[in-house]
C-alpha atoms as a PDB file:
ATOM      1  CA  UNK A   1     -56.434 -64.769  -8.655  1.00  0.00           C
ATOM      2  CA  UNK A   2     -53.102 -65.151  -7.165  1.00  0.00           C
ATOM      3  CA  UNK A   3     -51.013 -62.128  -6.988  1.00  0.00           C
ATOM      4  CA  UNK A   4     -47.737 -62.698  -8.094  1.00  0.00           C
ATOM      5  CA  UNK A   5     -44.706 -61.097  -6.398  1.00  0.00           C
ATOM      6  CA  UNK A   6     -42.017 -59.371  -8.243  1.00  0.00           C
ATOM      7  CA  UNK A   7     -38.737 -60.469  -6.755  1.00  0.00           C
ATOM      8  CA  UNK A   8     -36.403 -58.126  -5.843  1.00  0.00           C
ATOM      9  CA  UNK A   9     -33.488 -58.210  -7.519  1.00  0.00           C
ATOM     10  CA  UNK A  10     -30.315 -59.288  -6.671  1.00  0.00           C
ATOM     11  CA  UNK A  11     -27.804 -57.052  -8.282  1.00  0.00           C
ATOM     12  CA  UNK A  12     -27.177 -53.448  -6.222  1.00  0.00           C
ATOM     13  CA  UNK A  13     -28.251 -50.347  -7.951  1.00  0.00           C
ATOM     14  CA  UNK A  14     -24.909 -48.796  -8.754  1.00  0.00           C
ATOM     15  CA  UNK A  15     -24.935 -45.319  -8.712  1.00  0.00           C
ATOM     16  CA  UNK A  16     -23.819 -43.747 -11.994  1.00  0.00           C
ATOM     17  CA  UNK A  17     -19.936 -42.274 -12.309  1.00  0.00           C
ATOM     18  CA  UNK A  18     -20.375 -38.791 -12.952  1.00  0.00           C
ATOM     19  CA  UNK A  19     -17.229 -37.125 -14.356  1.00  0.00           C
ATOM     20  CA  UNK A  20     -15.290 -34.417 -12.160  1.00  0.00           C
ATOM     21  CA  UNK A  21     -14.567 -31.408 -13.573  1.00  0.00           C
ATOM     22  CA  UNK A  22     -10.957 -30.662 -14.247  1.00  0.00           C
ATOM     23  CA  UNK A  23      -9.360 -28.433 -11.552  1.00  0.00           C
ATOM     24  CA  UNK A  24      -8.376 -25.370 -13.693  1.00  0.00           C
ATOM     25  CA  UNK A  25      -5.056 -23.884 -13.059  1.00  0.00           C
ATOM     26  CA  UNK A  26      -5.583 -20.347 -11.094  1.00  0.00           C
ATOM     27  CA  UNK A  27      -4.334 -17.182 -13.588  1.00  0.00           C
ATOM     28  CA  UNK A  28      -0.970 -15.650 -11.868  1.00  0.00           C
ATOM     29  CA  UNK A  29      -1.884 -12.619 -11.387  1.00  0.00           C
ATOM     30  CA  UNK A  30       0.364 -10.163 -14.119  1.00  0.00           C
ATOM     31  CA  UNK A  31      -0.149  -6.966 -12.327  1.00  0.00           C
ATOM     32  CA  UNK A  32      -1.764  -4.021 -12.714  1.00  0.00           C
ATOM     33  CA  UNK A  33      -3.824  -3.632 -16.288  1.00  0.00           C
ATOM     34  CA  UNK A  34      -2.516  -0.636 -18.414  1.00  0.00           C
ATOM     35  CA  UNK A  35      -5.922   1.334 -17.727  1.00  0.00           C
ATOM     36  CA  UNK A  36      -5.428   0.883 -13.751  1.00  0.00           C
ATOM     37  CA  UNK A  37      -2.030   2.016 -13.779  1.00  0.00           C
ATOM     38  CA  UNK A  38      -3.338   4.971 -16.580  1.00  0.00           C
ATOM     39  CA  UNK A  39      -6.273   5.900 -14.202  1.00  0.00           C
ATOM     40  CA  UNK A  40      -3.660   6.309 -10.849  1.00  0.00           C
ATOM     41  CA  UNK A  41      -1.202   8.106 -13.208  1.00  0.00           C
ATOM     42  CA  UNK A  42      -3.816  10.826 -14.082  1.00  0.00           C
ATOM     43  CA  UNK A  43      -5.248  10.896 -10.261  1.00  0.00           C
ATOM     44  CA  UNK A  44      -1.762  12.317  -9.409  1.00  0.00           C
ATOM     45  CA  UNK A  45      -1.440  14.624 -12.219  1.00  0.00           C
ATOM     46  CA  UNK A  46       1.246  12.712 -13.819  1.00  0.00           C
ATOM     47  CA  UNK A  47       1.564  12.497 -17.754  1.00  0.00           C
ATOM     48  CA  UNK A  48       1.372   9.361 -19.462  1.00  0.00           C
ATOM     49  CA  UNK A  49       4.672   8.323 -20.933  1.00  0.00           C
ATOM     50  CA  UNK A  50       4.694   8.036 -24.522  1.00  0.00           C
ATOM     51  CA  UNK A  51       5.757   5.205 -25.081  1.00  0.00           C
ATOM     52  CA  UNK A  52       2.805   3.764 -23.059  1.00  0.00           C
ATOM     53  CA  UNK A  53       4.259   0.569 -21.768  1.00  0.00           C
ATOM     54  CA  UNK A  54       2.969  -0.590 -18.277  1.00  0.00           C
ATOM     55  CA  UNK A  55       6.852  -0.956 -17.228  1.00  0.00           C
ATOM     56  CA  UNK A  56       6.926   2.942 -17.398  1.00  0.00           C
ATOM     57  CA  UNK A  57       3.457   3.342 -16.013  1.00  0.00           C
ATOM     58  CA  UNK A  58       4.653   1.415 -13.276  1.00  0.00           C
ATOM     59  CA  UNK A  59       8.080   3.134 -13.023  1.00  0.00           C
ATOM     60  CA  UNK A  60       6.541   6.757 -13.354  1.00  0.00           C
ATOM     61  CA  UNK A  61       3.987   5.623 -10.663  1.00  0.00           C
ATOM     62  CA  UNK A  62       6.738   4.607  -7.845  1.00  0.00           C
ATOM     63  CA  UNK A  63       8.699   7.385  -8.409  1.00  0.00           C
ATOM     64  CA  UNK A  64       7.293  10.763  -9.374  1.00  0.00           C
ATOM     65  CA  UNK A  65       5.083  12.272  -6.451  1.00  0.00           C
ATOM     66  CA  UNK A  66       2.985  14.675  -8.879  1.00  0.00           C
ATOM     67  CA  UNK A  67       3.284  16.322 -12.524  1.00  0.00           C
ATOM     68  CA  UNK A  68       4.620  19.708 -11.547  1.00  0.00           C
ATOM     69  CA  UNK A  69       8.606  19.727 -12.554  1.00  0.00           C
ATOM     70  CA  UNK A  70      11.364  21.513 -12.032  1.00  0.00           C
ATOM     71  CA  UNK A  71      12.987  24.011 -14.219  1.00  0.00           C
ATOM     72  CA  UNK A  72      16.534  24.425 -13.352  1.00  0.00           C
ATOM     73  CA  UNK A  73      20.060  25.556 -14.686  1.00  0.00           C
ATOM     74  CA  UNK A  74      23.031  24.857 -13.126  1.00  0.00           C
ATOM     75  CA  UNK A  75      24.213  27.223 -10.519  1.00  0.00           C
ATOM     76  CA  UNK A  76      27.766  25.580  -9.999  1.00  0.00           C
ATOM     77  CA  UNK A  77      29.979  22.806 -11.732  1.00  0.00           C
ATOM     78  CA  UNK A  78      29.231  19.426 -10.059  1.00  0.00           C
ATOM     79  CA  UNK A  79      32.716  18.665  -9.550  1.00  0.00           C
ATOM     80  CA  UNK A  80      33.937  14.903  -8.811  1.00  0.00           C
ATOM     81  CA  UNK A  81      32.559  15.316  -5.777  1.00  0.00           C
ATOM     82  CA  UNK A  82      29.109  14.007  -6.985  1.00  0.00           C
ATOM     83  CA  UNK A  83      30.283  11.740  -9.096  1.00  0.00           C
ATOM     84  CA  UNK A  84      28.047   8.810  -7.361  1.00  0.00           C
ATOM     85  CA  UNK A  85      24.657  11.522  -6.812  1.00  0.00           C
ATOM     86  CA  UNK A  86      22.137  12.590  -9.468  1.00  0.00           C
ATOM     87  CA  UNK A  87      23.542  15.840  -9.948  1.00  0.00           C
ATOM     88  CA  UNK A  88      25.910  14.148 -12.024  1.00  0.00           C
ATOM     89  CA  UNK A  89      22.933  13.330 -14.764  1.00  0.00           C
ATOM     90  CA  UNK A  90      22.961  17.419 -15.334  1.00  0.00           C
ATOM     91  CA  UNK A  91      26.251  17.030 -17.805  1.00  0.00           C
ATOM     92  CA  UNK A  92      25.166  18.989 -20.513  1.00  0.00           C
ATOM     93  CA  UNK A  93      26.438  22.957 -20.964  1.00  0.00           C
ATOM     94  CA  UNK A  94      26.288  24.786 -17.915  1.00  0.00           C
ATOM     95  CA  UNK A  95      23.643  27.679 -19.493  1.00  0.00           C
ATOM     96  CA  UNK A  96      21.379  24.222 -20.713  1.00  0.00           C
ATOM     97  CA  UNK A  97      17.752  24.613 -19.060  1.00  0.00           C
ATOM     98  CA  UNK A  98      16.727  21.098 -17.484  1.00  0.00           C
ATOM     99  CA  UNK A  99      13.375  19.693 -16.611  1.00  0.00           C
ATOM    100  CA  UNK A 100      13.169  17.345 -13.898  1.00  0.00           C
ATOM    101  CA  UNK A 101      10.222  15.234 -12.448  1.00  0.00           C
ATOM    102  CA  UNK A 102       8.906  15.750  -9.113  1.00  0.00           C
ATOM    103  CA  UNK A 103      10.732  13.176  -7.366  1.00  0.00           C
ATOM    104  CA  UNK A 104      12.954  11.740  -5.010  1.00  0.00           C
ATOM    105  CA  UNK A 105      16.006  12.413  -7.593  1.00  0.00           C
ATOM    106  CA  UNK A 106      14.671  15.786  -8.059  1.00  0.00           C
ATOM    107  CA  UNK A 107      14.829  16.541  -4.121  1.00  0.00           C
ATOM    108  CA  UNK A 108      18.420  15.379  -4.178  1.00  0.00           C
ATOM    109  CA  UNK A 109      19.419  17.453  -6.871  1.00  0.00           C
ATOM    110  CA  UNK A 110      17.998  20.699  -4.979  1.00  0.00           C
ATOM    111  CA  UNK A 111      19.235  19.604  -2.102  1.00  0.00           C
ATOM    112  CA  UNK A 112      23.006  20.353  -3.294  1.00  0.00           C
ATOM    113  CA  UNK A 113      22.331  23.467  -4.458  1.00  0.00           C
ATOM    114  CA  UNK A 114      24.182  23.331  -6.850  1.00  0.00           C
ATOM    115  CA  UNK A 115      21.033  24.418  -9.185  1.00  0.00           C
ATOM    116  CA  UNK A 116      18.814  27.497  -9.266  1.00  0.00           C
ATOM    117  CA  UNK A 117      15.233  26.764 -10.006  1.00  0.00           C
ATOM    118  CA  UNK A 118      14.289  28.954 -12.542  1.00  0.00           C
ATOM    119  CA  UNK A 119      10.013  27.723 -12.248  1.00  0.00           C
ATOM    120  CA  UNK A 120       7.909  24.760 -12.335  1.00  0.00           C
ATOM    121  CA  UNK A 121       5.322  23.552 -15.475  1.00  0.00           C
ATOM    122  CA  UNK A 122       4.056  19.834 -15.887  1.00  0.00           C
ATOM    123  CA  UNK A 123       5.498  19.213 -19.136  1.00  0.00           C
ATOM    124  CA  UNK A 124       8.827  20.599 -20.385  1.00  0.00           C
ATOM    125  CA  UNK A 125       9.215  22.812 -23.708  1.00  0.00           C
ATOM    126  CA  UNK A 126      11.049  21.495 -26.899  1.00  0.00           C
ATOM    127  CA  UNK A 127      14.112  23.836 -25.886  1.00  0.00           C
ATOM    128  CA  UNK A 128      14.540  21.787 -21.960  1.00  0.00           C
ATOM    129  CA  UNK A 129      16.604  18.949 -21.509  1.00  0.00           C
ATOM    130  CA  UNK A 130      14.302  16.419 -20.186  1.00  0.00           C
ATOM    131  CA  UNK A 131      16.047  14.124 -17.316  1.00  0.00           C
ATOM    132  CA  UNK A 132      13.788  11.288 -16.117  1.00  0.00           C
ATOM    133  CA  UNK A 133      14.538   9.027 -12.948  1.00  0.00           C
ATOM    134  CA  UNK A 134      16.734   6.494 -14.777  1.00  0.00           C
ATOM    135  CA  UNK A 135      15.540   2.507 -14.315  1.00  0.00           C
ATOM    136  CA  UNK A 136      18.187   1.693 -12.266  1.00  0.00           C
ATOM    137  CA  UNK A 137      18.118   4.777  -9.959  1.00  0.00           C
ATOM    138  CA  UNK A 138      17.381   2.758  -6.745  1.00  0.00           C
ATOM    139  CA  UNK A 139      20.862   0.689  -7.126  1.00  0.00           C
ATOM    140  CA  UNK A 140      22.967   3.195  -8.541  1.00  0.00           C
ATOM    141  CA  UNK A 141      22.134   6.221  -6.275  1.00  0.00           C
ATOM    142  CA  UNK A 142      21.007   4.457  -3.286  1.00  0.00           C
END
């Protein structure tokens, strides 16, 4: 019997189209997660704000060193010769007991002094006057 011989076909084997997949767009990243910034807040001893919003976190983070504060009264009147310093924040009667972070602003304040420390806790009684490093303190006291 005679063999017969397939012919090979003419046409090129085309190889299929396979669909890419879409390039995603990379995620920004937003910054530091709540519980990160939470977690390096209480591995310096500082006190979560209460408002818990990562802006403070993040605020409390860059500028309190640890959550021992100051106590202090004022010693003498501030005068208008700190009108442009921190000391100037301390407006309230001159017998008023203040509480102020361990900080950079807090350092300043001693610095004058113009203030007698009367201690230090890490968070202030109902009966202190509570001043925190204001959000613009590295423009206004710079």
């Amino acid at each position: 019997m005679a063999e017969k011989k397939k012919k090979a076909s003419t046409k090129k084997a085309t190889p299929k189209k396979v669909a890419k997949p879409k390039a995603k767009p990379k995620a920004v990243p937003k910054g530091p997660s709540k519980a990160t910034l939470a977690s390096s807040l209480k591995e310096k001893g500082i006190p979560l704000p209460v408002s818990g919003e990562a802006s403070d976190m993040e605020h409390r983070l860059k500028h309190w060193k640890s959550g021992m504060g100051y106590m202090v009264r004022l010693h003498r009147n501030a005068g208008g010769r700190f009108k442009d310093h921190p000391l100037s924040l301390l407006d309230s009667p001159r017998k008023a007991l203040y509480w102020l972070p361990d900080s950079e602003m807090a350092d300043k304040i001693l610095a004058t002094r113009r203030v007698v420390i009367v201690g230090r806790v890490s968070e202030p009684s109902s009966n202190m006057i509570v001043i925190d490093v204001p959000s613009d303190y590295d423009t206004r006291f710079a």
